[in-house]
C-alpha atoms as a PDB file:
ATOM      1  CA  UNK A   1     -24.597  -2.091 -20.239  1.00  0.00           C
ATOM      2  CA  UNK A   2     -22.498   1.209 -20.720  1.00  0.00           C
ATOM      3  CA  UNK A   3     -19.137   1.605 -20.752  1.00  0.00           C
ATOM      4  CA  UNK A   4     -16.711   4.640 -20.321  1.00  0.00           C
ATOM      5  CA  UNK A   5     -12.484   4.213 -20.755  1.00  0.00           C
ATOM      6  CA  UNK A   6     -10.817   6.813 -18.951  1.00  0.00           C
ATOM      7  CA  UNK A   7      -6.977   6.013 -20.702  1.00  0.00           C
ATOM      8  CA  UNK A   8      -4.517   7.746 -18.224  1.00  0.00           C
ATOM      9  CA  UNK A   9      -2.151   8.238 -21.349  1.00  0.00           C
ATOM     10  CA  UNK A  10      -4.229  10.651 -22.499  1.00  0.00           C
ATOM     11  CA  UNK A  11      -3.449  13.022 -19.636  1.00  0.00           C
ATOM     12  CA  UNK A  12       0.594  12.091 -19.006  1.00  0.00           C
ATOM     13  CA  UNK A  13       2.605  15.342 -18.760  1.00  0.00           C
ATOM     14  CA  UNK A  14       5.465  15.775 -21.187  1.00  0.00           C
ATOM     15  CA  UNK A  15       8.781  17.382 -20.635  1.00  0.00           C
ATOM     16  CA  UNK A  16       8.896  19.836 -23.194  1.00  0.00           C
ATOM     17  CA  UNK A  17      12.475  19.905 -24.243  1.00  0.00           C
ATOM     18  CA  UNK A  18      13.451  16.016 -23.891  1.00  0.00           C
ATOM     19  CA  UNK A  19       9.755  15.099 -24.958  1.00  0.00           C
ATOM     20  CA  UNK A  20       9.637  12.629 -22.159  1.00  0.00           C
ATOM     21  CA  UNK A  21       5.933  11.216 -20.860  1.00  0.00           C
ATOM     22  CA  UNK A  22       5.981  11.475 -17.194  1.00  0.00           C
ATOM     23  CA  UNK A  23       5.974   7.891 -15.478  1.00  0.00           C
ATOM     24  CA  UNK A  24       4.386   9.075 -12.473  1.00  0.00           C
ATOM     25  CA  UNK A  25       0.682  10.383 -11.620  1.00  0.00           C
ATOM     26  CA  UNK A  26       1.493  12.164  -8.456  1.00  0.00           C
ATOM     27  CA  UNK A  27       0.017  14.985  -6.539  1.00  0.00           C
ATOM     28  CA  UNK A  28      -3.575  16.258  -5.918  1.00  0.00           C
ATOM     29  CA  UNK A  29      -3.057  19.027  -8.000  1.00  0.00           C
ATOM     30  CA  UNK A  30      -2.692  16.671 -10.785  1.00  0.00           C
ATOM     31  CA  UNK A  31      -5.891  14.337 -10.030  1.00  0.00           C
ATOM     32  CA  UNK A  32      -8.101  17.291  -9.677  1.00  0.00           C
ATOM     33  CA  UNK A  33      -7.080  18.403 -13.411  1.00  0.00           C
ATOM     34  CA  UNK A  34      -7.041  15.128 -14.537  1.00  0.00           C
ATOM     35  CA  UNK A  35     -10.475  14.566 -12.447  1.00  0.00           C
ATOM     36  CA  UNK A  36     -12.053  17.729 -14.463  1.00  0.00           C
ATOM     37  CA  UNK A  37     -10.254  16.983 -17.945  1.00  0.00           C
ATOM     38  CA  UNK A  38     -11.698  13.365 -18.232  1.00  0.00           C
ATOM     39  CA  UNK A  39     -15.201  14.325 -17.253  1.00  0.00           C
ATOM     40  CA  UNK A  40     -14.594  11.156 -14.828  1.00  0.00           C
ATOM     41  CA  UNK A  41     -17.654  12.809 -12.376  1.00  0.00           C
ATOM     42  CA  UNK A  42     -20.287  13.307 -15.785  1.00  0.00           C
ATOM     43  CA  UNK A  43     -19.067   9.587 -16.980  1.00  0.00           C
ATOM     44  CA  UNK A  44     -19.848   7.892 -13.917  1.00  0.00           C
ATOM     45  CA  UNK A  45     -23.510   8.691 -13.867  1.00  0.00           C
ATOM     46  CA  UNK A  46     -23.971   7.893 -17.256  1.00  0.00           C
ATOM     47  CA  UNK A  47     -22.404   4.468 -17.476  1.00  0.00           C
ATOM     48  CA  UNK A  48     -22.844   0.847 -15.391  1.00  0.00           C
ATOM     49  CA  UNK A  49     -18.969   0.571 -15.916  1.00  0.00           C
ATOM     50  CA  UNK A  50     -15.598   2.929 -16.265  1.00  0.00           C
ATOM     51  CA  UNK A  51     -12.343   1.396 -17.299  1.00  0.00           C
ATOM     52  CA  UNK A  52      -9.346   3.298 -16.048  1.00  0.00           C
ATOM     53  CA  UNK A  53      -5.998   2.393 -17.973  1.00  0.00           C
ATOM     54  CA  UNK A  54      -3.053   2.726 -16.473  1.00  0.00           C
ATOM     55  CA  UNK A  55       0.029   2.703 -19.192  1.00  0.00           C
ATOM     56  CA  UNK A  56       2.390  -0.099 -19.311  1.00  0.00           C
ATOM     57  CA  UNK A  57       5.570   2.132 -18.332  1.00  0.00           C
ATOM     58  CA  UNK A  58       3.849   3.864 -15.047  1.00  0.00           C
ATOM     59  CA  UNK A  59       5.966   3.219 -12.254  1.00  0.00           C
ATOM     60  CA  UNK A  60       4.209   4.904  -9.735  1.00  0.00           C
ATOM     61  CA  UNK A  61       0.673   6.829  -9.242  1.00  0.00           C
ATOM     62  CA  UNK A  62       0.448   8.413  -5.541  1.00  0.00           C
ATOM     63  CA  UNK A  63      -2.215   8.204  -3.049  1.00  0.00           C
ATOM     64  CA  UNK A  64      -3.191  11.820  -3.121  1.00  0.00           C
ATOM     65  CA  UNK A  65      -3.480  12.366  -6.821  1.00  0.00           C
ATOM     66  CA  UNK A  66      -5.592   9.153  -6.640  1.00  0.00           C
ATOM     67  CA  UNK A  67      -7.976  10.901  -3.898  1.00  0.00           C
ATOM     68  CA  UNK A  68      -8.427  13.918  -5.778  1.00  0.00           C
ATOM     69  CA  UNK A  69      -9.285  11.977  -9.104  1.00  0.00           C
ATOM     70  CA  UNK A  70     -11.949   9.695  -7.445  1.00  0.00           C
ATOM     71  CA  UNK A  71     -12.758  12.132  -4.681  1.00  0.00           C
ATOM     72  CA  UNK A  72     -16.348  12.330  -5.946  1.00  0.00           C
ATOM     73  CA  UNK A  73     -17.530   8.854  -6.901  1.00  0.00           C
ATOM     74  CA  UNK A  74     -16.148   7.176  -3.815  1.00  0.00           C
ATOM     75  CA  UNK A  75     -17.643   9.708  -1.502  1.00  0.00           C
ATOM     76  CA  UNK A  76     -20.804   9.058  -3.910  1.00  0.00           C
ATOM     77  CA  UNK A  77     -20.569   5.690  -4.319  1.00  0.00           C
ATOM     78  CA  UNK A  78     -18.671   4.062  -0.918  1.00  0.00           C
ATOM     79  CA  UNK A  79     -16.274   1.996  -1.372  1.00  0.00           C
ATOM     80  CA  UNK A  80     -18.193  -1.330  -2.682  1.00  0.00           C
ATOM     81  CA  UNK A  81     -20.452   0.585  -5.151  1.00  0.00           C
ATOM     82  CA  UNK A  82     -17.034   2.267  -5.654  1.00  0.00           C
ATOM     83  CA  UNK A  83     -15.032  -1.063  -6.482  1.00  0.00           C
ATOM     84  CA  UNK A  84     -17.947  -2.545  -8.104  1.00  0.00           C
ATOM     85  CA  UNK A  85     -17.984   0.134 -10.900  1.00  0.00           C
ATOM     86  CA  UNK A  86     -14.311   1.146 -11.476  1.00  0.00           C
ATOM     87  CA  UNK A  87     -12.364  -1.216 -13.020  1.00  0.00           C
ATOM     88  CA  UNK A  88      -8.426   0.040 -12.972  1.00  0.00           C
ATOM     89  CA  UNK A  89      -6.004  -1.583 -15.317  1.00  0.00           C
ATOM     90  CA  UNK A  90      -2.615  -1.753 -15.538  1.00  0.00           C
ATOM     91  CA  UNK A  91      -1.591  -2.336 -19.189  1.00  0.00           C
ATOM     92  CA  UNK A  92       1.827  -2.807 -17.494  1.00  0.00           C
ATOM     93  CA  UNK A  93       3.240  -4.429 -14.434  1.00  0.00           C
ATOM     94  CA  UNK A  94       3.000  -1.682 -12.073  1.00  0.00           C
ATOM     95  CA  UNK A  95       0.888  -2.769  -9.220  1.00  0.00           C
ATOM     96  CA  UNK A  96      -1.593   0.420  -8.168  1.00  0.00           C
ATOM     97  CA  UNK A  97      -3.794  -1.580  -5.687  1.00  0.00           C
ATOM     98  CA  UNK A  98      -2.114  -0.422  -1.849  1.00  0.00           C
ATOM     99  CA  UNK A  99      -1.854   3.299  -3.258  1.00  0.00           C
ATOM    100  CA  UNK A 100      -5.583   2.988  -4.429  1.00  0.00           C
ATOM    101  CA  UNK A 101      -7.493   1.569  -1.148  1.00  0.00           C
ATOM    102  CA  UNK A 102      -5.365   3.433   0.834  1.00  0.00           C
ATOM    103  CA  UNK A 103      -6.678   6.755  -1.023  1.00  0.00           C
ATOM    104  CA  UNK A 104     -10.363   5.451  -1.101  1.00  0.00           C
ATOM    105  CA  UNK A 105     -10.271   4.701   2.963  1.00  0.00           C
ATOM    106  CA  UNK A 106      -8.628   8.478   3.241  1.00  0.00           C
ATOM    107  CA  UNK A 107     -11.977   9.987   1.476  1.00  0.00           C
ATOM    108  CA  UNK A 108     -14.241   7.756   2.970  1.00  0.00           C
ATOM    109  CA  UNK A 109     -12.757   8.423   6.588  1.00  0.00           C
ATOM    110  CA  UNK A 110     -12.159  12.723   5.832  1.00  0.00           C
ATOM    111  CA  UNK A 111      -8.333  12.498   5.790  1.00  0.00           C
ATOM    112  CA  UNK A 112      -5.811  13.395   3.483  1.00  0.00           C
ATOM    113  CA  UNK A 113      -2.396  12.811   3.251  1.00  0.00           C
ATOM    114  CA  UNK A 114      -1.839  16.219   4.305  1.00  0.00           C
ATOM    115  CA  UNK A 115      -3.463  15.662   7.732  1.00  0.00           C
END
């Protein structure tokens, strides 16, 4: 069995005069670079599993940069083949599970949070 790791630190923005790491993945601006930059599309038909880490100090990842990061594999995969394949973890204590379904029913049913 095949495994990718997709570790969201990888990808934090930095402020570049206080050198802080963001604490929030937010926007679908965001998720679509993020989406491109970890190859997340070529990965999952590659590999039976992808690990997505989520860093211990994220405090908040929005519904629309979550859309636009797994806008291809859910509409791909649905939502069981979907949940079945992706396993998100939170090295933290931030709980990511309303923002994600709510962004994987908004792809599945063609709206956005912009609608």
């Amino acid at each position: 069995m095949s495994k990718a790791i997709i570790n969201l630190e990888d990808f934090r923005s930095e402020d570049k005069i206080k050198h802080i790491k963001s604490k929030v993945f937010t926007g679908r601006d965001r998720g679509e670079e993020v989406r491109k930059k970890s190859k997340i599309d070529d990965l999952e038909k590659t590999n039976d599993e992808i690990e997505i880490r989520i860093p211990a100090d994220i405090y908040s990842i929005n519904p629309s940069f979550f859309e636009e990061l797994f806008f291809n594999v859910v509409q791909k995969l649905k939502k069981d083949g979907f949940v079945s394949k992706f396993k998100l973890i939170s090295l933290g204590e931030y709980n990511f599970q309303g923002e994600l379904l709510e962004a994987v029913d908004r792809i599945l049913n063609d709206t956005t949070a912009i609608d």
